[in-house]
PDB file of N, CA and C in Angstrom:
ATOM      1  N   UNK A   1      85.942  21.773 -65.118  1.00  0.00           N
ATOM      2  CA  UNK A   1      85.038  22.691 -64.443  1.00  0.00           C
ATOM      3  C   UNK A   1      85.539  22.973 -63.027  1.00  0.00           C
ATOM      4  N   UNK A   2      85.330  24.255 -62.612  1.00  0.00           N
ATOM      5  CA  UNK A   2      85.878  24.688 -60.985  1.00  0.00           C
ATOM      6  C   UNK A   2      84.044  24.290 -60.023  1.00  0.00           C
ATOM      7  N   UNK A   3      84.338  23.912 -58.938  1.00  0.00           N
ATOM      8  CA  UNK A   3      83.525  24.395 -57.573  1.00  0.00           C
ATOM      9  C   UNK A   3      82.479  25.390 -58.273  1.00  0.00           C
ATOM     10  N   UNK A   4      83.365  26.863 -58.571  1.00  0.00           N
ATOM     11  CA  UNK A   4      81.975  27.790 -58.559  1.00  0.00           C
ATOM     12  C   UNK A   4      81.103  27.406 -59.658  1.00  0.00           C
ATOM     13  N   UNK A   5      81.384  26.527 -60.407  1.00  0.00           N
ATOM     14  CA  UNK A   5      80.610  26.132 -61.991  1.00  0.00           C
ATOM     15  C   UNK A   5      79.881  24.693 -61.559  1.00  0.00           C
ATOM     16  N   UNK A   6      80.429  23.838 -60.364  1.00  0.00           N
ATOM     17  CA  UNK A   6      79.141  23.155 -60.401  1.00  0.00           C
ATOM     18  C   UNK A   6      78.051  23.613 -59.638  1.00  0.00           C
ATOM     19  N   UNK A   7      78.729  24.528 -58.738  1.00  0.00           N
ATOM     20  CA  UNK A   7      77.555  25.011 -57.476  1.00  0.00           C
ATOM     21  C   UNK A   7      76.918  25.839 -58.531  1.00  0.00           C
ATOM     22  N   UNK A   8      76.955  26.181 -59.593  1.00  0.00           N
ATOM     23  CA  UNK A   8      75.704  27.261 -60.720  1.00  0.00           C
ATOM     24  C   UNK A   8      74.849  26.036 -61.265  1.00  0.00           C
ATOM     25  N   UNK A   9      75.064  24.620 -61.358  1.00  0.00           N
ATOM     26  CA  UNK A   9      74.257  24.148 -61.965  1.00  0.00           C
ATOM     27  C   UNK A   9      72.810  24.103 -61.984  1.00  0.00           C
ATOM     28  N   UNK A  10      71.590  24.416 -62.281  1.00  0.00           N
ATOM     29  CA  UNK A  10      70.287  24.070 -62.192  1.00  0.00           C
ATOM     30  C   UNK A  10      70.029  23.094 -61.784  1.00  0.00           C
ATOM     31  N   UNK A  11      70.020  22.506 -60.444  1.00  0.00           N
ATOM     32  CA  UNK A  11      69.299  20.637 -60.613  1.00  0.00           C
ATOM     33  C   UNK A  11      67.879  20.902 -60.654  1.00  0.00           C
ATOM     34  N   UNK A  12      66.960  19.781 -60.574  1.00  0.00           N
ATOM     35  CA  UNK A  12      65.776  20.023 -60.770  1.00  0.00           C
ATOM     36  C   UNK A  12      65.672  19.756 -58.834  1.00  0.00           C
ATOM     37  N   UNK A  13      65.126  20.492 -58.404  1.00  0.00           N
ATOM     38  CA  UNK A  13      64.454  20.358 -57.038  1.00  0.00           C
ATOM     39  C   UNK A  13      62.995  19.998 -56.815  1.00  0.00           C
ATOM     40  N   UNK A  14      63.156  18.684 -56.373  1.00  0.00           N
ATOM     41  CA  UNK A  14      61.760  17.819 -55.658  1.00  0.00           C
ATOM     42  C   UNK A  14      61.052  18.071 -54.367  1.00  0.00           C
ATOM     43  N   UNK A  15      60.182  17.837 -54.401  1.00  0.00           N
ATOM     44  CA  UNK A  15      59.149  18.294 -53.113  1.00  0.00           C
ATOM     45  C   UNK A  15      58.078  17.757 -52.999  1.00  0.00           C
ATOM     46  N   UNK A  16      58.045  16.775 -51.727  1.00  0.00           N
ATOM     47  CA  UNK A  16      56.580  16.161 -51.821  1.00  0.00           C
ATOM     48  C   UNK A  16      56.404  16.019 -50.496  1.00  0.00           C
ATOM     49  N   UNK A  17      54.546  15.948 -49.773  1.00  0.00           N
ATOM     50  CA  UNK A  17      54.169  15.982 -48.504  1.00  0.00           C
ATOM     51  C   UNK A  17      53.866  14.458 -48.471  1.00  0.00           C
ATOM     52  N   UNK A  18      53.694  14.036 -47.302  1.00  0.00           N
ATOM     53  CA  UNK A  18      53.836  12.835 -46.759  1.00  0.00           C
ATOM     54  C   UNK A  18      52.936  12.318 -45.557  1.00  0.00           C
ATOM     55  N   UNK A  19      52.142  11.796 -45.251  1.00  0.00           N
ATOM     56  CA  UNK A  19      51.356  11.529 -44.003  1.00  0.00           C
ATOM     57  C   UNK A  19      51.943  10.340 -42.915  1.00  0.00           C
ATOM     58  N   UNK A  20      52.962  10.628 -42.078  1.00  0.00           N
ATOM     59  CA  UNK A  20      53.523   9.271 -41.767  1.00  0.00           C
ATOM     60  C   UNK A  20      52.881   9.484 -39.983  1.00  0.00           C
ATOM     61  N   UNK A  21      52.539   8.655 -39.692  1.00  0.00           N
ATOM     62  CA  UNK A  21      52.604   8.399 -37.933  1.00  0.00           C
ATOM     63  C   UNK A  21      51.322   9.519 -37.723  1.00  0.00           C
ATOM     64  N   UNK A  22      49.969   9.995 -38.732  1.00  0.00           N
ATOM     65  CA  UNK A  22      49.713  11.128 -38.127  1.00  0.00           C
ATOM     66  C   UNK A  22      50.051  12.723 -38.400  1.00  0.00           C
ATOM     67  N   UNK A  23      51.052  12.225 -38.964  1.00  0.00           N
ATOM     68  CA  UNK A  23      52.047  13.991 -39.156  1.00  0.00           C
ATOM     69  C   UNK A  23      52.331  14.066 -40.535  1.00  0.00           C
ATOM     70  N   UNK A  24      51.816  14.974 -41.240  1.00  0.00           N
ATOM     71  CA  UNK A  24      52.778  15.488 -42.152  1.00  0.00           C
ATOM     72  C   UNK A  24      53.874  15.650 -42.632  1.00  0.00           C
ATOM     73  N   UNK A  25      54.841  15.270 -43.016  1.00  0.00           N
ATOM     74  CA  UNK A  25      56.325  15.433 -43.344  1.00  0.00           C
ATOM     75  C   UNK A  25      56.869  16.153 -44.611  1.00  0.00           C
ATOM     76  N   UNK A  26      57.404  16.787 -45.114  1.00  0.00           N
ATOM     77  CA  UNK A  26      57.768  16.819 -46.415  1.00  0.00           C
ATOM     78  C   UNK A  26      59.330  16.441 -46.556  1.00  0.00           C
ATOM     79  N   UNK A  27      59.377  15.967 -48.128  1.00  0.00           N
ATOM     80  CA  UNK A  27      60.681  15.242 -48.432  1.00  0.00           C
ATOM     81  C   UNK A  27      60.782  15.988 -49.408  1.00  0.00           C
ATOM     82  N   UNK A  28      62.487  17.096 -49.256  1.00  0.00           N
ATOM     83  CA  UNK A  28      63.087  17.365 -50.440  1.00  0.00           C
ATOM     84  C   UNK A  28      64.018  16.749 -51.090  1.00  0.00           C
ATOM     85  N   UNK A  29      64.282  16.777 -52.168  1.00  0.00           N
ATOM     86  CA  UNK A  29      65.670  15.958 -53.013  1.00  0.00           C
ATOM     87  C   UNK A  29      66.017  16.988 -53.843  1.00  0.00           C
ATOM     88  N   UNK A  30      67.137  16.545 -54.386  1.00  0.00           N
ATOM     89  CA  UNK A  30      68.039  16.763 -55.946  1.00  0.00           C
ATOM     90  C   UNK A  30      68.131  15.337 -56.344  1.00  0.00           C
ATOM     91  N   UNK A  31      66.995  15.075 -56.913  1.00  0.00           N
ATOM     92  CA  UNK A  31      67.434  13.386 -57.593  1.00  0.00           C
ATOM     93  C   UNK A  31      68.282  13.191 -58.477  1.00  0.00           C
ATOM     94  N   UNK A  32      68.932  14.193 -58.763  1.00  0.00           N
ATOM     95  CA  UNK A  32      70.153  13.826 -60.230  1.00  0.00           C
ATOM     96  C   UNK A  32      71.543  14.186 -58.897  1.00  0.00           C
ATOM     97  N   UNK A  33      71.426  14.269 -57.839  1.00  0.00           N
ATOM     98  CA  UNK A  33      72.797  14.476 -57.155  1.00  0.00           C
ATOM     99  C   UNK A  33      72.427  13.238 -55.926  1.00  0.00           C
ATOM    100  N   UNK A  34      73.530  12.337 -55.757  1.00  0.00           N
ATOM    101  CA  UNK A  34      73.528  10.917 -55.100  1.00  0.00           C
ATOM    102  C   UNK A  34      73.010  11.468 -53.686  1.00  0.00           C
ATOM    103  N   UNK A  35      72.965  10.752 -53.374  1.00  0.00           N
ATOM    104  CA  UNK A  35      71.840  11.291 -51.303  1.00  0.00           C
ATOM    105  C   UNK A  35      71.904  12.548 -51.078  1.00  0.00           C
ATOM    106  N   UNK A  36      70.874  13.339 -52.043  1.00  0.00           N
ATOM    107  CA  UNK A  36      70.152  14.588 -51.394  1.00  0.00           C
ATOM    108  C   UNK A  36      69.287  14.531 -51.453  1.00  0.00           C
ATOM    109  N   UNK A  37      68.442  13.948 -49.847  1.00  0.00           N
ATOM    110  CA  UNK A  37      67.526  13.978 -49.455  1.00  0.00           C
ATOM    111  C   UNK A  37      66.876  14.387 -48.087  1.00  0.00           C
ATOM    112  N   UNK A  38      66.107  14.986 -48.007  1.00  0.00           N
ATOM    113  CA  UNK A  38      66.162  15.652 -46.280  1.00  0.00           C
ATOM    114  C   UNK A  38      64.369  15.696 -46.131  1.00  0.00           C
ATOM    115  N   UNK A  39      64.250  14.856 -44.576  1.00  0.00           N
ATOM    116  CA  UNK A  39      63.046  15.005 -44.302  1.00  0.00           C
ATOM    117  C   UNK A  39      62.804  16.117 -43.236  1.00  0.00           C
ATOM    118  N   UNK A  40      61.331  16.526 -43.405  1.00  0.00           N
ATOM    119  CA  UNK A  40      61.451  17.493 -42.171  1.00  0.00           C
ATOM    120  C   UNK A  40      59.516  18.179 -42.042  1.00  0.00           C
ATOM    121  N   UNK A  41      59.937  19.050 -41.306  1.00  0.00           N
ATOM    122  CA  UNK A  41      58.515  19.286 -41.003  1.00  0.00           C
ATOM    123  C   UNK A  41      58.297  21.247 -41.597  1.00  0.00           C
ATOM    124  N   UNK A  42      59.618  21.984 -41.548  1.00  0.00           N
ATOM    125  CA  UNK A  42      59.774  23.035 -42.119  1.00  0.00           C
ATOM    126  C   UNK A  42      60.612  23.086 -43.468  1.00  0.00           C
ATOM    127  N   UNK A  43      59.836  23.211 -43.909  1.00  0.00           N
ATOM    128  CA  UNK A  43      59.839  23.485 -45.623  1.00  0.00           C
ATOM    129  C   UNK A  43      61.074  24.014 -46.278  1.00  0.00           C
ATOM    130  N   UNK A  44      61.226  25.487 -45.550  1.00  0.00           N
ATOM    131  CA  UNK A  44      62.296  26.528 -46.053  1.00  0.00           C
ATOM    132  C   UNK A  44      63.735  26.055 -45.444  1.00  0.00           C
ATOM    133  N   UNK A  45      63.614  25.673 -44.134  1.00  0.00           N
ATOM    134  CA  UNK A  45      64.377  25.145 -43.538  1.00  0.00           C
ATOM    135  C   UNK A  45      65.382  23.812 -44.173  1.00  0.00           C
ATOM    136  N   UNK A  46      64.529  23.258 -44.274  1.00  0.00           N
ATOM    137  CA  UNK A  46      64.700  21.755 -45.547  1.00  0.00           C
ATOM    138  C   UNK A  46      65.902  22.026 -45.908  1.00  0.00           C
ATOM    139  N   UNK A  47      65.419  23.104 -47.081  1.00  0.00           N
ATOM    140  CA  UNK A  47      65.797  23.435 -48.239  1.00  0.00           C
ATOM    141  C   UNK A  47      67.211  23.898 -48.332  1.00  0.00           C
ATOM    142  N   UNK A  48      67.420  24.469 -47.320  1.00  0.00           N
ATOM    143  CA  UNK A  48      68.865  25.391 -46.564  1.00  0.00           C
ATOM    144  C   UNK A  48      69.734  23.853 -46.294  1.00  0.00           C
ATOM    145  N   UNK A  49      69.027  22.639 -45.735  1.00  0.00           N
ATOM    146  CA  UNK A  49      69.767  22.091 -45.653  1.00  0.00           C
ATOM    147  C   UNK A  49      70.200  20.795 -46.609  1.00  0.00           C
ATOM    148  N   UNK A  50      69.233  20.747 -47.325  1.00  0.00           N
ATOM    149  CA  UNK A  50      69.167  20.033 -49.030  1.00  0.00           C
ATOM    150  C   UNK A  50      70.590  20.538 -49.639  1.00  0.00           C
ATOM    151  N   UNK A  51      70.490  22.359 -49.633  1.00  0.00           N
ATOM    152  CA  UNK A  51      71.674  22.860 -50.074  1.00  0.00           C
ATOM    153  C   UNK A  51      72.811  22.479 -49.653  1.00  0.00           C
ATOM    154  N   UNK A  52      72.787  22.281 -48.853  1.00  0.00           N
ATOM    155  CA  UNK A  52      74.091  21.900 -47.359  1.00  0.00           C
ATOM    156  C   UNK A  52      74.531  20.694 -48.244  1.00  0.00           C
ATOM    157  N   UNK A  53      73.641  19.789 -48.200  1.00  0.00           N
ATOM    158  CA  UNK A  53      74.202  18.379 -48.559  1.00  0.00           C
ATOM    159  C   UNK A  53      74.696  18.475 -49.722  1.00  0.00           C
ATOM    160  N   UNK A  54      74.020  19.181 -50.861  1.00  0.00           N
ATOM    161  CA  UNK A  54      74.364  19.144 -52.336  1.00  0.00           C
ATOM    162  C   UNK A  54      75.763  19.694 -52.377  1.00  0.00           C
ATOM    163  N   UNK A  55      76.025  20.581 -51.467  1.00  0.00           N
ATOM    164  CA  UNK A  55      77.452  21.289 -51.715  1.00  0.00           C
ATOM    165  C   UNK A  55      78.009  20.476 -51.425  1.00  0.00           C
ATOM    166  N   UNK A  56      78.416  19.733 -50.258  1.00  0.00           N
ATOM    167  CA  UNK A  56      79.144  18.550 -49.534  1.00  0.00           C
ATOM    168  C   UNK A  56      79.379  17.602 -50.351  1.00  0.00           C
ATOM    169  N   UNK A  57      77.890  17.369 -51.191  1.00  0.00           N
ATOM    170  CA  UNK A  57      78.166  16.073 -51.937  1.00  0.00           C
ATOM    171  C   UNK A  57      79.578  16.455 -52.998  1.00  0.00           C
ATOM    172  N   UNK A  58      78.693  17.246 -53.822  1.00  0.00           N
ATOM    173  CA  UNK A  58      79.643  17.860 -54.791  1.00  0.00           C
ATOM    174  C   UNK A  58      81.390  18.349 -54.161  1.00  0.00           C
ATOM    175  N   UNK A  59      81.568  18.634 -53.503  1.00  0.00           N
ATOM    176  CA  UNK A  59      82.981  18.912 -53.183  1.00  0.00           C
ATOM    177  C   UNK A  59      83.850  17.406 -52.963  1.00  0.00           C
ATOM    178  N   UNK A  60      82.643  16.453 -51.915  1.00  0.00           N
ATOM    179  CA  UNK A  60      83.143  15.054 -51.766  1.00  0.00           C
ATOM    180  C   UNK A  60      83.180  14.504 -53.385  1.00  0.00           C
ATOM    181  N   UNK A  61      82.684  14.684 -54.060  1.00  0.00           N
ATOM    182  CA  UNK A  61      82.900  13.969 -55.341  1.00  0.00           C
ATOM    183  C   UNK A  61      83.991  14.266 -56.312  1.00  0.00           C
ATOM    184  N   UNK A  62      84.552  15.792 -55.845  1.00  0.00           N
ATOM    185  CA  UNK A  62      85.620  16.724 -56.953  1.00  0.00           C
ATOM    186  C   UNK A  62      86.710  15.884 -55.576  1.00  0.00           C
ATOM    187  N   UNK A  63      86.593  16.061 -54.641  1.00  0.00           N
ATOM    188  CA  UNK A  63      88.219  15.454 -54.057  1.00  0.00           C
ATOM    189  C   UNK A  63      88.554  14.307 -54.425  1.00  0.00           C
ATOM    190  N   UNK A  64      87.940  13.390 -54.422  1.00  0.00           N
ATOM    191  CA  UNK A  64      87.624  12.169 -54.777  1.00  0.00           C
ATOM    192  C   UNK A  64      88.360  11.903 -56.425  1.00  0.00           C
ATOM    193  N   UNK A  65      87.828  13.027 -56.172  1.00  0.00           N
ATOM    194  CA  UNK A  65      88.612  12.698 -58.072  1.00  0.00           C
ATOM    195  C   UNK A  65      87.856  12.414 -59.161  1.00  0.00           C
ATOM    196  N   UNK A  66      86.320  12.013 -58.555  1.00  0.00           N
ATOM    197  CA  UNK A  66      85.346  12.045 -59.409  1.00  0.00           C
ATOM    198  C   UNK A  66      84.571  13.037 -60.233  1.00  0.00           C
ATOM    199  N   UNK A  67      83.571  13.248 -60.887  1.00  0.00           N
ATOM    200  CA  UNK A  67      82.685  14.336 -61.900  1.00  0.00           C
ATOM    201  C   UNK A  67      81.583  13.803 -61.307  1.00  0.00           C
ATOM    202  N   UNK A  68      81.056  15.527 -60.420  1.00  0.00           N
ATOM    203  CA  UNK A  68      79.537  15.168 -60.615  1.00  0.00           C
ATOM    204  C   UNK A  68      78.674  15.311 -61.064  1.00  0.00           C
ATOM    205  N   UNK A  69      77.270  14.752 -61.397  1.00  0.00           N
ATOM    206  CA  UNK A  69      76.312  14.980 -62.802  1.00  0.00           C
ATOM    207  C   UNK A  69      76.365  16.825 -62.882  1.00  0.00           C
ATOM    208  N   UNK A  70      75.953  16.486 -64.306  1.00  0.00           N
ATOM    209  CA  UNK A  70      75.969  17.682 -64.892  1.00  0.00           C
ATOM    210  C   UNK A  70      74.929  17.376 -66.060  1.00  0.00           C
ATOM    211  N   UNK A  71      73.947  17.734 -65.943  1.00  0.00           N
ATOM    212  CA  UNK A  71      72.639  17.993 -66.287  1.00  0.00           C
ATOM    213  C   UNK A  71      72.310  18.990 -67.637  1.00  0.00           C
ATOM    214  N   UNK A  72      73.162  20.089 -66.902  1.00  0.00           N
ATOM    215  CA  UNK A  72      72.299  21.257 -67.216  1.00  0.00           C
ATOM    216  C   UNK A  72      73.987  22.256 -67.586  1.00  0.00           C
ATOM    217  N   UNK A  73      73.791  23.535 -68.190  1.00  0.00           N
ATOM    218  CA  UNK A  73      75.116  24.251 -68.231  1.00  0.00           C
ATOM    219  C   UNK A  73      75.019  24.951 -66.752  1.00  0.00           C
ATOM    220  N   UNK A  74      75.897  25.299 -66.107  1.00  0.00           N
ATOM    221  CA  UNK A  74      75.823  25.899 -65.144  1.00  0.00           C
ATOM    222  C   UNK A  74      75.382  27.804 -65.661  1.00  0.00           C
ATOM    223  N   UNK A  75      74.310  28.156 -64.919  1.00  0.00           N
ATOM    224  CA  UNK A  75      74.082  29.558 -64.608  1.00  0.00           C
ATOM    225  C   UNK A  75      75.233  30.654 -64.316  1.00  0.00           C
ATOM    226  N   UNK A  76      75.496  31.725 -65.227  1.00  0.00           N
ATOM    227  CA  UNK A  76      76.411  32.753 -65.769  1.00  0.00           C
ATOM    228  C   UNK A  76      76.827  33.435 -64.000  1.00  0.00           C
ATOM    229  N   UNK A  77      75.392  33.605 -63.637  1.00  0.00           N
ATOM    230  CA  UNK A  77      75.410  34.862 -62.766  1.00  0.00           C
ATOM    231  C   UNK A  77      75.039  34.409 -61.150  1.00  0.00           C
ATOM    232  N   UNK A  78      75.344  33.293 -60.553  1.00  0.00           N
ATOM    233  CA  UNK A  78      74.677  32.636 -59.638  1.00  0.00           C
ATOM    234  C   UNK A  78      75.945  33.225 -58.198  1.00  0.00           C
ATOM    235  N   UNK A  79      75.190  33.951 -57.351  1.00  0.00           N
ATOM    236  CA  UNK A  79      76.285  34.413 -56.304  1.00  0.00           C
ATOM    237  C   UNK A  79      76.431  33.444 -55.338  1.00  0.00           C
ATOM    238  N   UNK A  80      77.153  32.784 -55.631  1.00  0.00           N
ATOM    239  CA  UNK A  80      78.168  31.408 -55.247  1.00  0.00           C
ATOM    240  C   UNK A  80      78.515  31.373 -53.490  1.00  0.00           C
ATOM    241  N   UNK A  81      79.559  32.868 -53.804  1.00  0.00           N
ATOM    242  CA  UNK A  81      80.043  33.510 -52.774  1.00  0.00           C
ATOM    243  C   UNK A  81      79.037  33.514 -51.520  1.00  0.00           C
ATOM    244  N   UNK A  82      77.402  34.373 -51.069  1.00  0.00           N
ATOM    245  CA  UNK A  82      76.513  34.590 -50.924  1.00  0.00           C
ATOM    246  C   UNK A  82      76.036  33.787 -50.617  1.00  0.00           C
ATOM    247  N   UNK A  83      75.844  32.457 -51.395  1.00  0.00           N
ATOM    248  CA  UNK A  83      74.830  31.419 -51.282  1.00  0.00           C
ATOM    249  C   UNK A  83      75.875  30.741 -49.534  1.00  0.00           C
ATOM    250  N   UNK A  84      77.196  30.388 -50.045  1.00  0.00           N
ATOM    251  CA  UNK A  84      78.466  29.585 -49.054  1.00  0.00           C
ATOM    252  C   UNK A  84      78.209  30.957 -47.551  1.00  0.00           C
ATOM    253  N   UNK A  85      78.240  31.861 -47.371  1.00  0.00           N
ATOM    254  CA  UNK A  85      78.275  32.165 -46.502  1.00  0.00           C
ATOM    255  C   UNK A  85      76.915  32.345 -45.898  1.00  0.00           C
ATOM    256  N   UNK A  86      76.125  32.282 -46.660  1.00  0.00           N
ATOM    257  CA  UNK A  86      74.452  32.437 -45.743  1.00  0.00           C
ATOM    258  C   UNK A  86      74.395  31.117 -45.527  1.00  0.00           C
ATOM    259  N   UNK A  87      74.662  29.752 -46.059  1.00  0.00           N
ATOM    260  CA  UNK A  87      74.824  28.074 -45.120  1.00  0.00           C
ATOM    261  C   UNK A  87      75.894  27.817 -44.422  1.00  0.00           C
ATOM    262  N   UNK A  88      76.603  29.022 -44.034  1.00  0.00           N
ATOM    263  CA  UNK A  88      77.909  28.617 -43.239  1.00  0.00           C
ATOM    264  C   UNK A  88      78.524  28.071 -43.452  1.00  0.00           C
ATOM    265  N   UNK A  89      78.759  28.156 -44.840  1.00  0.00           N
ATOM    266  CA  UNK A  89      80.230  26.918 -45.370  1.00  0.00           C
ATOM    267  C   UNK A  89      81.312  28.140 -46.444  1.00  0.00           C
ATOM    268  N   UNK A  90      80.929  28.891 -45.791  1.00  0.00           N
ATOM    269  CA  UNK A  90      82.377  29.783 -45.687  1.00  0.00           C
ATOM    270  C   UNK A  90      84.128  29.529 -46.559  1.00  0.00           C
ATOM    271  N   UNK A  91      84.622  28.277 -45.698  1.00  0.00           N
ATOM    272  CA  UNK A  91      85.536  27.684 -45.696  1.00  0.00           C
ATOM    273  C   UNK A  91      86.067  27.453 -47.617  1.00  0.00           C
ATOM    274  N   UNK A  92      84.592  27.049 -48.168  1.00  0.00           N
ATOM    275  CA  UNK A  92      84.829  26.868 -49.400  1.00  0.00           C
ATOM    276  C   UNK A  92      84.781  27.699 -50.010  1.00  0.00           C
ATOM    277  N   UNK A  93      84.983  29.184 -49.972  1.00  0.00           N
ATOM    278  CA  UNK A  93      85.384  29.948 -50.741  1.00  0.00           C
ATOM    279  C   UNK A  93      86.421  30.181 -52.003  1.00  0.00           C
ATOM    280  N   UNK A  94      87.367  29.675 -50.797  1.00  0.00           N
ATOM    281  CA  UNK A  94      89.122  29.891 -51.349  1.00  0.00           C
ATOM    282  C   UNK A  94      88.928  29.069 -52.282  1.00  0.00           C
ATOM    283  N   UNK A  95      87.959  27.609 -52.332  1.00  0.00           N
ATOM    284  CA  UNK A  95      88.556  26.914 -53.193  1.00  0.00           C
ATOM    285  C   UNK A  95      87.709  26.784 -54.856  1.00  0.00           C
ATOM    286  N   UNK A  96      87.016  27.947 -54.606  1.00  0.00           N
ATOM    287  CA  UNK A  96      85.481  28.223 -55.780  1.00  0.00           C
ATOM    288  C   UNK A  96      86.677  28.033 -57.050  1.00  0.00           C
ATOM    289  N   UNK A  97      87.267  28.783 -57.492  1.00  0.00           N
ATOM    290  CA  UNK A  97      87.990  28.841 -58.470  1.00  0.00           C
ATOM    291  C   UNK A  97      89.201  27.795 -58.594  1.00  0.00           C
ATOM    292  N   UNK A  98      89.680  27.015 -58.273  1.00  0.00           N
ATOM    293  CA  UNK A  98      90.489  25.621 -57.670  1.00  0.00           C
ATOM    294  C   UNK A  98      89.898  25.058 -59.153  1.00  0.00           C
ATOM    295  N   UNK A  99      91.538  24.477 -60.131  1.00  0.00           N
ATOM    296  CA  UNK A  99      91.124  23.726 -61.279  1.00  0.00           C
ATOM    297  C   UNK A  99      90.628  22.296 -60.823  1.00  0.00           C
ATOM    298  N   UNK A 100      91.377  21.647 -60.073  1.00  0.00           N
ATOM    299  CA  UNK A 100      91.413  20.348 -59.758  1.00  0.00           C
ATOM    300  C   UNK A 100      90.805  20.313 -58.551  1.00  0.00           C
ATOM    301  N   UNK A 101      90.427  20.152 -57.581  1.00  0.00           N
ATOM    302  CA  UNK A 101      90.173  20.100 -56.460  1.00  0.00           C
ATOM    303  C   UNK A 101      90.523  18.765 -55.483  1.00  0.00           C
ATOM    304  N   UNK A 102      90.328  17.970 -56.181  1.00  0.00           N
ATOM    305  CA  UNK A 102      91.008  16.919 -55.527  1.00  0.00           C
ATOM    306  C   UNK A 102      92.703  17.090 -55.324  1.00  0.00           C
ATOM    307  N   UNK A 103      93.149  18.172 -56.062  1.00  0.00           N
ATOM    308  CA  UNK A 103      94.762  18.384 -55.627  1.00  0.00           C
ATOM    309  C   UNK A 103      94.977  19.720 -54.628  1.00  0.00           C
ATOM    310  N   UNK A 104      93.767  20.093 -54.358  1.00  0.00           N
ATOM    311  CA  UNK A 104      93.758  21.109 -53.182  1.00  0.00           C
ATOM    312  C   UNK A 104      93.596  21.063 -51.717  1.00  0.00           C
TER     313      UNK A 104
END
């Protein structure tokens, strides 16, 4: 599988509110992808950066040399491209289509 085929995968996305210290918190995850978890107080915001991590994770896991879960088939039509430049990770473009990635 390339980059652009795990970033299509469906994970299931978690969401729960929290009462800590007084304050409200909410905690998002991808519990099927290893530490994506992000606390925070804006929601949408979170979420932008939930994404952040999931990509990171996933690229740290293809250099590595490892496979990361795969759940689900990855989504046909998911603009990959779009998603990397609206979180500012740009950079990983070139390497969406990359067989191996750990040899890139």
């Amino acid at each position: 599988m390339t980059l652009r085929e795990y970033l299509s995968i469906p994970y299931i996305l978690s969401s729960q509110s929290l009462l800590r210290d007084g304050t409200w918190i909410r905690i998002v995850s991808y519990p099927e992808v290893p530490d994506c978890v992000v606390e925070g107080l804006e929601t949408v915001r979170m979420i932008d950066e939930l994404d952040v991590r999931r990509i990171r994770t996933i690229v740290s896991i293809l250099r590595s040399g490892g496979c990361p879960p795969v759940p689900r088939s990855p989504l046909p039509h998911v603009d990959v491209e779009g998603l990397l430049e609206r979180l500012g990770l740009d950079e990983l473009i070139a390497l969406l289509d990359v067989p191996r990635l750990s040899e890139a």
